[in-house]
N, C-alpha and C. Protein backbone atom coordinates (compact mmCIF):
# COMPACT_ATOMS: atom_id res chain seq x y z
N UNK A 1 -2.69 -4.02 26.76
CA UNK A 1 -4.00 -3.62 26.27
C UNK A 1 -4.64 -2.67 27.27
N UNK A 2 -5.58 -1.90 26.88
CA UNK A 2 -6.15 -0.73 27.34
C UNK A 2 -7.55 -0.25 27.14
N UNK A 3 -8.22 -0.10 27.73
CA UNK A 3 -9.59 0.18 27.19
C UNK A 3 -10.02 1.85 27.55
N UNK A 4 -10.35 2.30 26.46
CA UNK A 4 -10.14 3.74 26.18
C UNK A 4 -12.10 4.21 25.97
N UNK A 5 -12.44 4.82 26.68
CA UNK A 5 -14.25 5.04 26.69
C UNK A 5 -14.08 6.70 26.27
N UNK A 6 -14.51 7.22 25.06
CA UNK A 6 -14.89 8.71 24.92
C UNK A 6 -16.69 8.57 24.63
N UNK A 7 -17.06 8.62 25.36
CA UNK A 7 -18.68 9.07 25.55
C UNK A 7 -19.35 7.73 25.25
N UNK A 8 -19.76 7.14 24.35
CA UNK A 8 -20.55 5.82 24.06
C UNK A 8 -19.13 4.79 23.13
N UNK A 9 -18.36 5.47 22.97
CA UNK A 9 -17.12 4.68 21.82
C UNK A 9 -16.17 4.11 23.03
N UNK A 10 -16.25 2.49 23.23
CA UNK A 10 -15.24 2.19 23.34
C UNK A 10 -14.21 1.49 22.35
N UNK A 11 -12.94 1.87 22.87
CA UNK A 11 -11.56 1.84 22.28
C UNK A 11 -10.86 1.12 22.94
N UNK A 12 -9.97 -0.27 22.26
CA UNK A 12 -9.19 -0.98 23.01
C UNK A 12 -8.07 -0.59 22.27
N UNK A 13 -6.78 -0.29 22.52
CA UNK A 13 -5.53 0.27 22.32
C UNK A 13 -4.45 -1.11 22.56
N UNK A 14 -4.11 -1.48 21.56
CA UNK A 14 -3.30 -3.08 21.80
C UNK A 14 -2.12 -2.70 21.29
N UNK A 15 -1.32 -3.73 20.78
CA UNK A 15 0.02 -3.66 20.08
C UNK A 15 -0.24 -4.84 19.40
N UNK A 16 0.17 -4.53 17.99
CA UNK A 16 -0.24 -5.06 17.18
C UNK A 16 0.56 -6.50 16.83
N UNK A 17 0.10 -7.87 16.54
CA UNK A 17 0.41 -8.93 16.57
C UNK A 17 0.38 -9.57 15.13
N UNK A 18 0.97 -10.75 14.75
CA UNK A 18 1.03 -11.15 13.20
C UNK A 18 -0.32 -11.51 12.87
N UNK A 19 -1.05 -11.85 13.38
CA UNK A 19 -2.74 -11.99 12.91
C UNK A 19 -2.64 -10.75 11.88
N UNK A 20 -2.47 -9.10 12.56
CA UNK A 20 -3.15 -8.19 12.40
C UNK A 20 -2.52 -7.47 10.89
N UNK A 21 -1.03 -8.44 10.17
CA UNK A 21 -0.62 -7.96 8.97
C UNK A 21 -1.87 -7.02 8.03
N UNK A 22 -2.81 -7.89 7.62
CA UNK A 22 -3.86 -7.32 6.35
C UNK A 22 -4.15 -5.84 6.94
N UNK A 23 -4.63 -5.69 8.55
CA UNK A 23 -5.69 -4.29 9.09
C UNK A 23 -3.98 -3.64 9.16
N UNK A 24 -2.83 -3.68 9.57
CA UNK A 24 -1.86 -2.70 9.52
C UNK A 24 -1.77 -2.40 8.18
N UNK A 25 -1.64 -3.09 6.82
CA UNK A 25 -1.18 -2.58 5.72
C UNK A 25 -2.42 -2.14 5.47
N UNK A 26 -3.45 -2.17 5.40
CA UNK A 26 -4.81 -1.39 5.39
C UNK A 26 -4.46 0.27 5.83
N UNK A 27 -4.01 -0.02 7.23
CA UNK A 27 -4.25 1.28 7.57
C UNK A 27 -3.29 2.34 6.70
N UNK A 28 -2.26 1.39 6.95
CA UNK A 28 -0.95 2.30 6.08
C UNK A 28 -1.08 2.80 4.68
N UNK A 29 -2.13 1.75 4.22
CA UNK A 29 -2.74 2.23 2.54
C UNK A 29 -3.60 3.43 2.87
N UNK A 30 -4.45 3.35 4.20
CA UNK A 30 -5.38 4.83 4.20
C UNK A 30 -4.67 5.63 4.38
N UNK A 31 -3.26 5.82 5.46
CA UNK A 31 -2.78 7.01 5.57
C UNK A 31 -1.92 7.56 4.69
N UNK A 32 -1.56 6.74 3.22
CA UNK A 32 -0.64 7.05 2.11
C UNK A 32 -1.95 7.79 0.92
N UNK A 33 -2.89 7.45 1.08
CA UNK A 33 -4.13 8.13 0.40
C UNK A 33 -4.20 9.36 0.92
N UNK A 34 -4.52 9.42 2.38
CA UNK A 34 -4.72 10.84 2.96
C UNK A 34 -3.58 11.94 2.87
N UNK A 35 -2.61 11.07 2.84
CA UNK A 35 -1.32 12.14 2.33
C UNK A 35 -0.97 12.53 1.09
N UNK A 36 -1.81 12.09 0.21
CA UNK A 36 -1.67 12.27 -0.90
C UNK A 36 -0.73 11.24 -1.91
N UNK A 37 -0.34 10.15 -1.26
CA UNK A 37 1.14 9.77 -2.27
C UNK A 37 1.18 7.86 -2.09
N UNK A 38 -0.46 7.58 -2.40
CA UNK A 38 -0.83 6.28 -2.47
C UNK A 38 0.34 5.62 -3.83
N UNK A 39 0.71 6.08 -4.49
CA UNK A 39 1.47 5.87 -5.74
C UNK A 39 2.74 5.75 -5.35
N UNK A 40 3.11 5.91 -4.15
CA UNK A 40 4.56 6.04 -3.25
C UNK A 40 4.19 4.40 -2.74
N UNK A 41 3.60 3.96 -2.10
CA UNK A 41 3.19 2.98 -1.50
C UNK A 41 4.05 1.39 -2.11
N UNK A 42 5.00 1.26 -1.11
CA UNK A 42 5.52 -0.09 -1.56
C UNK A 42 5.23 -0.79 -1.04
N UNK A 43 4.72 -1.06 0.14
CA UNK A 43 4.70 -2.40 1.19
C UNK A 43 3.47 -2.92 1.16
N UNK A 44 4.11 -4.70 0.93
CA UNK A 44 3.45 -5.74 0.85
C UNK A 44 2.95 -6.48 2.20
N UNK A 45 2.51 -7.13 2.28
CA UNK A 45 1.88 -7.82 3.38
C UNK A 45 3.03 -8.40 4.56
N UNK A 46 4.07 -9.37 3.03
CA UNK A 46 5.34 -10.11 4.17
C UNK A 46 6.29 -8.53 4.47
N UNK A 47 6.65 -7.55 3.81
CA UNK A 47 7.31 -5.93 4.19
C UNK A 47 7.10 -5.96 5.69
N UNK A 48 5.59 -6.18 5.75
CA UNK A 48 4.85 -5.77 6.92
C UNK A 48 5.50 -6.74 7.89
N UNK A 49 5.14 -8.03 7.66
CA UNK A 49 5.42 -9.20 8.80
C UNK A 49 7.12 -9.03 9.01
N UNK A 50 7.57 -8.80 8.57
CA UNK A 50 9.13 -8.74 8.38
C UNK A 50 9.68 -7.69 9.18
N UNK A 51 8.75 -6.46 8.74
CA UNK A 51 9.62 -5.17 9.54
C UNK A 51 8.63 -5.54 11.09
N UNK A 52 7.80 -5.58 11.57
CA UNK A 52 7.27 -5.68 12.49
C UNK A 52 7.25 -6.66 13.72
N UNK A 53 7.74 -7.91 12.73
CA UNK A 53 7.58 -9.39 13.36
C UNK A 53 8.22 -10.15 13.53
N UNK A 54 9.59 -9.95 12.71
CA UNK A 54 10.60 -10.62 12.86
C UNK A 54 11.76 -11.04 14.22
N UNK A 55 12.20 -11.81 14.09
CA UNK A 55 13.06 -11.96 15.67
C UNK A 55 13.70 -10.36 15.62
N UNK A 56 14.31 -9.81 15.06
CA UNK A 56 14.52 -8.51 15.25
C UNK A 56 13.83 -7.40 14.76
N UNK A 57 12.43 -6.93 14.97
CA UNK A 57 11.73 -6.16 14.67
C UNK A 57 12.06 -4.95 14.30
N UNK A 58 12.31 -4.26 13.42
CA UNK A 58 12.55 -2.76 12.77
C UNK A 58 11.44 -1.58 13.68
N UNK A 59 10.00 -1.86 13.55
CA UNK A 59 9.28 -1.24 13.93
C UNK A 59 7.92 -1.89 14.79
N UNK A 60 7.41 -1.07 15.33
CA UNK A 60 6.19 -1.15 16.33
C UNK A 60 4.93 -1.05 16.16
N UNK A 61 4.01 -1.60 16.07
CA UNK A 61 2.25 -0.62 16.05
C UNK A 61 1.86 -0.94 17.19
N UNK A 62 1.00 -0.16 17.60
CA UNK A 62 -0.53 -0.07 18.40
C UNK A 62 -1.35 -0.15 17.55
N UNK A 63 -2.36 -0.56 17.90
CA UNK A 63 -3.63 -0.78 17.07
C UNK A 63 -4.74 -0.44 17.82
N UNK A 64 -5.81 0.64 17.28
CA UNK A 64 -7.31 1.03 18.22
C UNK A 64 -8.11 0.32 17.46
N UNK A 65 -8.63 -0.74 18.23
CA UNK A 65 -9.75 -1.51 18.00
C UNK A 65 -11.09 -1.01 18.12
N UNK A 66 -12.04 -1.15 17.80
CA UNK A 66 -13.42 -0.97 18.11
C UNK A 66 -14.49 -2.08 17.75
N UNK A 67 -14.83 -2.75 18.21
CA UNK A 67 -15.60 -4.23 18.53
C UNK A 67 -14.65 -5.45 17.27
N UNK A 68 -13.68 -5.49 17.95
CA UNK A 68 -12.60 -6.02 17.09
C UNK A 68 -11.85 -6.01 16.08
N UNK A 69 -12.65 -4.88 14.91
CA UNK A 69 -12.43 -4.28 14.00
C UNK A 69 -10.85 -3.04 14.21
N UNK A 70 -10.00 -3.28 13.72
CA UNK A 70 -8.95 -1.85 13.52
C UNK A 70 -9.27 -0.72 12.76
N UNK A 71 -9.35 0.15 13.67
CA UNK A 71 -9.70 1.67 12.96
C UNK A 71 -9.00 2.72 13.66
N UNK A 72 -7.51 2.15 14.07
CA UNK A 72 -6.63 3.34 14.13
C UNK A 72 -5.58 2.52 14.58
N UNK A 73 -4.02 3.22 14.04
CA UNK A 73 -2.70 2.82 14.03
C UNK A 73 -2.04 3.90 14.64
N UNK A 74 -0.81 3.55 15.44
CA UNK A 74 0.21 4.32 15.50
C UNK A 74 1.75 3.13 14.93
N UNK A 75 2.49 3.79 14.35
CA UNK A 75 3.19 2.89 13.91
C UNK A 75 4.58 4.22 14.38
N UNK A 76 5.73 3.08 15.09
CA UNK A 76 6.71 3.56 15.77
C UNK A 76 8.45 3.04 15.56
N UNK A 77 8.83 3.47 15.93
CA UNK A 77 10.63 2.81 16.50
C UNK A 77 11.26 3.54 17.01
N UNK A 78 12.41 2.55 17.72
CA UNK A 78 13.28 3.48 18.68
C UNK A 78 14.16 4.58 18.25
N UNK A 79 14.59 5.65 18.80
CA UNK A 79 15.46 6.46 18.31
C UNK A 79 16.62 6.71 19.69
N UNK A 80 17.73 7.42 19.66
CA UNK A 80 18.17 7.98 20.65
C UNK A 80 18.73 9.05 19.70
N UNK A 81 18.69 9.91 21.18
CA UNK A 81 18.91 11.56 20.76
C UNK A 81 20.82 11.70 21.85
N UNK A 82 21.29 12.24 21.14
CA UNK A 82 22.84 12.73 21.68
C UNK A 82 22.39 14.07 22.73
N UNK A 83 21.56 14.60 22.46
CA UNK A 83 21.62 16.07 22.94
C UNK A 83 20.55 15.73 24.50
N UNK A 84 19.95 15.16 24.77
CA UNK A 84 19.47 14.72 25.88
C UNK A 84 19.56 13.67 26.60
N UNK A 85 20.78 12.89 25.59
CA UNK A 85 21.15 11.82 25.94
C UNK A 85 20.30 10.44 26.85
N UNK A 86 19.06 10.52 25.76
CA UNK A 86 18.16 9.73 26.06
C UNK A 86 17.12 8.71 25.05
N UNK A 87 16.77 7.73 25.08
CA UNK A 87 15.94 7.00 24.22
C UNK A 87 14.69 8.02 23.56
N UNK A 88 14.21 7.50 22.56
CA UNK A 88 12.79 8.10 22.09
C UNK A 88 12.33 7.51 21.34
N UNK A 89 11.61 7.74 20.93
CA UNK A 89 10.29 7.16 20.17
C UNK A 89 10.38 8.10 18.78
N UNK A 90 10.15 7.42 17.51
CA UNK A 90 9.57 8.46 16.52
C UNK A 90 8.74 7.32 16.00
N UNK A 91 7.26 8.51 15.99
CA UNK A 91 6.17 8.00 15.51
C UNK A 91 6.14 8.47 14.15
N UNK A 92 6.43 7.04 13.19
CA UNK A 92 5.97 6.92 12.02
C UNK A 92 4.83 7.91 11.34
N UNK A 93 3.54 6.69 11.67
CA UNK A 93 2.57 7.06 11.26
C UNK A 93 1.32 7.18 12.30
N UNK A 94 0.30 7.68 12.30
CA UNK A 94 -0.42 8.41 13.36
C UNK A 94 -1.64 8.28 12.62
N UNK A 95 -2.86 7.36 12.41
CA UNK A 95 -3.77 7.21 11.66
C UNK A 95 -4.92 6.52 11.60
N UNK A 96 -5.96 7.73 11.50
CA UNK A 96 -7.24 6.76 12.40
C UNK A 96 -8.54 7.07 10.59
N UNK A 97 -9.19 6.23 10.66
CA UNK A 97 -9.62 6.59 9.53
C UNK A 97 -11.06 7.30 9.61
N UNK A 98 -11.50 8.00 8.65
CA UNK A 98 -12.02 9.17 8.46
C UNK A 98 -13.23 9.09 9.77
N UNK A 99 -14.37 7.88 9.64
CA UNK A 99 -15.50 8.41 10.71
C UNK A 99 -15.36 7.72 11.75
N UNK A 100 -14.06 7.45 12.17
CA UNK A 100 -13.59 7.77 13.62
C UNK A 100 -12.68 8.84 13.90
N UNK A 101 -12.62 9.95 13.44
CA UNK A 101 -11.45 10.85 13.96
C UNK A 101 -12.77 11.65 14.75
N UNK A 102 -11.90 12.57 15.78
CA UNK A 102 -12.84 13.56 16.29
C UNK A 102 -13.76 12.40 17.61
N UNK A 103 -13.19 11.82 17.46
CA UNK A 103 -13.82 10.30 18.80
C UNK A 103 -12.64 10.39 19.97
N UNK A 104 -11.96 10.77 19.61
CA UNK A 104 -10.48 9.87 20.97
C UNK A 104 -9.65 9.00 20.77
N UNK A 105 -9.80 8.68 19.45
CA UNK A 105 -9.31 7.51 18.90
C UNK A 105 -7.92 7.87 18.49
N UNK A 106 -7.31 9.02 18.27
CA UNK A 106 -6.09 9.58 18.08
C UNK A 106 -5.91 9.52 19.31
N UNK A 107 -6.33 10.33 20.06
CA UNK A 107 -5.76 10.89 21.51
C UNK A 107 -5.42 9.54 22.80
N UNK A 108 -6.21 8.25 22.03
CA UNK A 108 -6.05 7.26 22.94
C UNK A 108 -4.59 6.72 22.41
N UNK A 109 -4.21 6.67 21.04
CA UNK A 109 -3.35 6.02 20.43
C UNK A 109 -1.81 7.01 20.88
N UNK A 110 -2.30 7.89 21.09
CA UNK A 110 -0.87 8.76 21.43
C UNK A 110 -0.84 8.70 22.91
N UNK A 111 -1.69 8.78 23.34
CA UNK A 111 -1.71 8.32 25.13
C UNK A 111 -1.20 7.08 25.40
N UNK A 112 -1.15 6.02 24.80
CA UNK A 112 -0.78 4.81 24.89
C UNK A 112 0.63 5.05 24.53
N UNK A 113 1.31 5.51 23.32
CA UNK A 113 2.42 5.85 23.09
C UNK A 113 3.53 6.34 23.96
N UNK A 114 2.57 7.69 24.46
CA UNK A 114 2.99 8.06 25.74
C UNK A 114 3.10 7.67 27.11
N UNK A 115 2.54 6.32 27.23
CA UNK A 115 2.52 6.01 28.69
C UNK A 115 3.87 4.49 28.21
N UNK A 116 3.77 3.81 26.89
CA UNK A 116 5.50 3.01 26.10
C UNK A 116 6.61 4.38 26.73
N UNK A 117 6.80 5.24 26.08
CA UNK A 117 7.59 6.09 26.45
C UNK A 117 8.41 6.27 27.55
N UNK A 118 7.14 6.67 28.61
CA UNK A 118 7.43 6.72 30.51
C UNK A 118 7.81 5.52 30.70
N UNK A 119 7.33 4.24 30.59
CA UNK A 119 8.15 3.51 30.89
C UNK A 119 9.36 2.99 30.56
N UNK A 120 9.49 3.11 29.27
CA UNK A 120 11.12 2.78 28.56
C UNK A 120 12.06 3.83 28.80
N UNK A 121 11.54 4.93 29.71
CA UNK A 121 13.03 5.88 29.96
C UNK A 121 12.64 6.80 28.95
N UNK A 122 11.83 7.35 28.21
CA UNK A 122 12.36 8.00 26.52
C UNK A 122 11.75 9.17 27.13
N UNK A 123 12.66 10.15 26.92
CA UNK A 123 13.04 11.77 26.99
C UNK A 123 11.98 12.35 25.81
N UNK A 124 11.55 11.79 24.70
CA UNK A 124 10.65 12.68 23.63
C UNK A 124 10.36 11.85 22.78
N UNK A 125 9.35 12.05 22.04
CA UNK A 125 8.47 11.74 21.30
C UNK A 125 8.75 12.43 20.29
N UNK A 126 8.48 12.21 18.69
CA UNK A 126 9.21 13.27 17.34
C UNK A 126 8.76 12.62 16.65
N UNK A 127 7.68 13.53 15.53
CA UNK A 127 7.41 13.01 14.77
C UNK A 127 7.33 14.17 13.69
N UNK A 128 6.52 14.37 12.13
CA UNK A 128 6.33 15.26 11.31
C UNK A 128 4.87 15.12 11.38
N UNK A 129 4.69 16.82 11.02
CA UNK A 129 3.47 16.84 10.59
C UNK A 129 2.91 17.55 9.09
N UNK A 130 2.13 17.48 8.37
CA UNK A 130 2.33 18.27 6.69
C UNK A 130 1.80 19.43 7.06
N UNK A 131 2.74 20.28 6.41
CA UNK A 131 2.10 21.76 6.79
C UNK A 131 0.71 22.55 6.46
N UNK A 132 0.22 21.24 5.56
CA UNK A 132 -1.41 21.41 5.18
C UNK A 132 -2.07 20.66 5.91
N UNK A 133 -2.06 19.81 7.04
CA UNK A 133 -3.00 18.96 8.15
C UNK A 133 -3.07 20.27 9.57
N UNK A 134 -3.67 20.94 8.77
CA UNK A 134 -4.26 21.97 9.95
C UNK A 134 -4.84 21.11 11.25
N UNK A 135 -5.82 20.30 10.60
CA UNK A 135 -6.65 19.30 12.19
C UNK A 135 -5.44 18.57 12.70
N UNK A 136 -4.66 18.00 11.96
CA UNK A 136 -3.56 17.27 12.73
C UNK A 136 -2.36 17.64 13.66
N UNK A 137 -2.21 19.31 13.39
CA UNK A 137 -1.49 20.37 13.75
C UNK A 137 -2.34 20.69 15.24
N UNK A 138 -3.73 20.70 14.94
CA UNK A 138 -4.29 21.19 16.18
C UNK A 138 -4.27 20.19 17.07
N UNK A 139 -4.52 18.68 16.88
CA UNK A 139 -4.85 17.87 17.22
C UNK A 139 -3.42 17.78 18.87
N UNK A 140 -1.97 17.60 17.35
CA UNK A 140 -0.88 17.55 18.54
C UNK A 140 -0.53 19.13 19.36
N UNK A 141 -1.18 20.06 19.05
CA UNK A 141 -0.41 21.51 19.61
C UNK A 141 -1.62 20.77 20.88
N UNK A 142 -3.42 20.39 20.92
CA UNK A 142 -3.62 20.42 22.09
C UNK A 142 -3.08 19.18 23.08
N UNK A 143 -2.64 18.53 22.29
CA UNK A 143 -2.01 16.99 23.30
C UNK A 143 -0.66 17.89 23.72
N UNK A 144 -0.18 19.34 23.74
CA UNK A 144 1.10 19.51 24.41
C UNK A 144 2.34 19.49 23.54
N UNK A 145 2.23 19.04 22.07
CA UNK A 145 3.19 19.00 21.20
C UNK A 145 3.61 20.18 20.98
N UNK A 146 4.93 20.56 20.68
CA UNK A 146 5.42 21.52 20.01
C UNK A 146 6.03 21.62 18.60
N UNK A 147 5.18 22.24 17.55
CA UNK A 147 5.57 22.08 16.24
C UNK A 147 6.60 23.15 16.11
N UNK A 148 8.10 22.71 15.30
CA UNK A 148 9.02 23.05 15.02
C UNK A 148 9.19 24.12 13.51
N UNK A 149 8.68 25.13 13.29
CA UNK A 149 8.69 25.55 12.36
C UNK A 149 9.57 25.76 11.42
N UNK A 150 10.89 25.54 11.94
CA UNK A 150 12.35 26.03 11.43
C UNK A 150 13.13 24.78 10.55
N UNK A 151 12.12 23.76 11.50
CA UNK A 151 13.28 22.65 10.84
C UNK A 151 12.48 22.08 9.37
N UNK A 152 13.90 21.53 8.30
CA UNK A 152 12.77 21.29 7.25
C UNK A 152 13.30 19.66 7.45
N UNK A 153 12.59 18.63 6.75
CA UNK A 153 12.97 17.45 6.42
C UNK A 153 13.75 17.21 5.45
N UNK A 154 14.55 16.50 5.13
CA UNK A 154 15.54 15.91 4.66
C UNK A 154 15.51 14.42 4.43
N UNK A 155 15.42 13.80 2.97
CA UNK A 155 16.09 12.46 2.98
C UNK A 155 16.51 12.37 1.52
N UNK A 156 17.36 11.02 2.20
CA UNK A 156 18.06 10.68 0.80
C UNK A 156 16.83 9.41 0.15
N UNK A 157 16.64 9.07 -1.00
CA UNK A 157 15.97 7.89 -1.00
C UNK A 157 16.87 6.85 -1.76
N UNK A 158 16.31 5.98 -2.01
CA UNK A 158 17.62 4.62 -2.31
C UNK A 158 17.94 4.59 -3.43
N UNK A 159 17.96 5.62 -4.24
CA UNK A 159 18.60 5.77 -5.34
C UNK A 159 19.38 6.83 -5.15
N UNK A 160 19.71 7.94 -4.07
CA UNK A 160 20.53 9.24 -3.85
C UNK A 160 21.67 8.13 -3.04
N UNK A 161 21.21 7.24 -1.84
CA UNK A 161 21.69 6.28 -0.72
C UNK A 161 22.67 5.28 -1.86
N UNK A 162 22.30 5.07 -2.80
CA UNK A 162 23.21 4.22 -4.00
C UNK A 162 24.29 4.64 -4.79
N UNK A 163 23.96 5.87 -4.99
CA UNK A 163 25.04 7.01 -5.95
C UNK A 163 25.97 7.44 -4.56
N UNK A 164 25.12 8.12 -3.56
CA UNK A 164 26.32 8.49 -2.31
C UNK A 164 27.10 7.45 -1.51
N UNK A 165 27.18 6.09 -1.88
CA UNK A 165 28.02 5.08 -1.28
C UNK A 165 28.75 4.62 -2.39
N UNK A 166 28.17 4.63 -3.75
CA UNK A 166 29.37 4.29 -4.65
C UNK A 166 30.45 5.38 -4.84
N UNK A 167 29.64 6.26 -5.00
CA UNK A 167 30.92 7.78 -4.68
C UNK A 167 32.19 7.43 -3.86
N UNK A 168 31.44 7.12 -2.16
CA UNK A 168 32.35 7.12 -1.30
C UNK A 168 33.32 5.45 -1.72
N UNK A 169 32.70 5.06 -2.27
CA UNK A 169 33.45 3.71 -2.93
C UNK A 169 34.61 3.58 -3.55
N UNK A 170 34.14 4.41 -4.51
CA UNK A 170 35.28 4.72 -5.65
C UNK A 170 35.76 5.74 -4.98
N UNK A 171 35.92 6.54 -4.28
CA UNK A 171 37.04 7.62 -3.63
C UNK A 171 38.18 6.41 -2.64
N UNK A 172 37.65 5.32 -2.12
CA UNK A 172 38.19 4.85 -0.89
C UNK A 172 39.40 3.81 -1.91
N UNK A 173 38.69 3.84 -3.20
CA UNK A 173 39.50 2.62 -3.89
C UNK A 173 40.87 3.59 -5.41
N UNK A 174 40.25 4.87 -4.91
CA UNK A 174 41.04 5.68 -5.54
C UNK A 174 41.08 6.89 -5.43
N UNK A 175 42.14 6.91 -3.87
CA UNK A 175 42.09 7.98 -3.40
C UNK A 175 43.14 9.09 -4.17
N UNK A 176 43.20 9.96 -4.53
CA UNK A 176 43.47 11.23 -4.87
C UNK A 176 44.55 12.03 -3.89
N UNK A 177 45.52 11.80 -5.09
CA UNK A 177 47.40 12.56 -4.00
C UNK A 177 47.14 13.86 -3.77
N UNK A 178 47.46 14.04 -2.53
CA UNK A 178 47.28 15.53 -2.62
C UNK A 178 48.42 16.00 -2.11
């Protein structure tokens, strides 16, 4: 825990614990609104306790408190990179809600991120940003980020992930003389 002061706002910067299921899927519901794609939104409360809480945890939050109340998330997991041959971090989600932004309340949540980082060894930090979050663009170009213009995103979702393993299924169970 951390206590984070921008002018009269203090900010406590924690990591988020099973109490805090309802304010994480909260937040995650605000930042699927702000992105436009609340209708995308699958995760339930136990999703939450499960990926977060379980003896083998999938993923991470921080949580920015303000007089106990949550009003900002960073939500994380580990990555390693081949090409620097080092641990990292990719930050999920990055999300403070509307009349706390423009407080520190981002900048504390990625500072905290960044000081997990330095200590776990991790070479970089990687995350996306939408090419229409101009403030969010500015936000990480002044924290030192470098936005990647070249690269695009890519995924499969679990219905492409279902067709491309039965494929490889039925090839392995009838392979083709050549």
């Amino acid at each position: 825990m951390r206590i984070h002061r921008e002018g009269t706002l203090i900010i406590e910067i924690r990591k988020a614990e099973k109490a805090d299921v309802p304010a994480i899927l909260d937040l995650v519901r605000g930042k699927a609104e702000f992105d436009g794609c609340l209708n995308s939104l699958q995760s339930t409360e136990a999703d939450i306790e499960e990926a977060f809480f379980s003896e083998q945890p999938k993923a991470f939050a921080l949580l920015a408190m303000k007089s106990g109340e949550a009003v900002g998330i960073a939500t994380y997991y580990s990555i390693y990179s081949t090409f620097i041959a080092k641990p990292g971090i990719w930050l999920d989600d990055l999300f403070v809600y509307p009349q706390f932004r423009g407080s520190g309340v981002g900048e504390a949540l990625l500072s905290e991120l960044c000081i997990l980082a330095q200590n776990t060894g991790c070479g970089r930090i990687d995350w996306i940003v939408a090419t229409d979050n101009d403030r969010g663009r500015s936000f990480y170009e002044r924290s030192g980020a470098r936005i990647f213009e070249e690269v695009r995103r890519a995924r499969l979702d679990e219905c492409a992930i279902n067709a491309l393993a039965e494929k490889a299924h039925n090839k392995a169970m009838h392979p083709t003389s050549g």
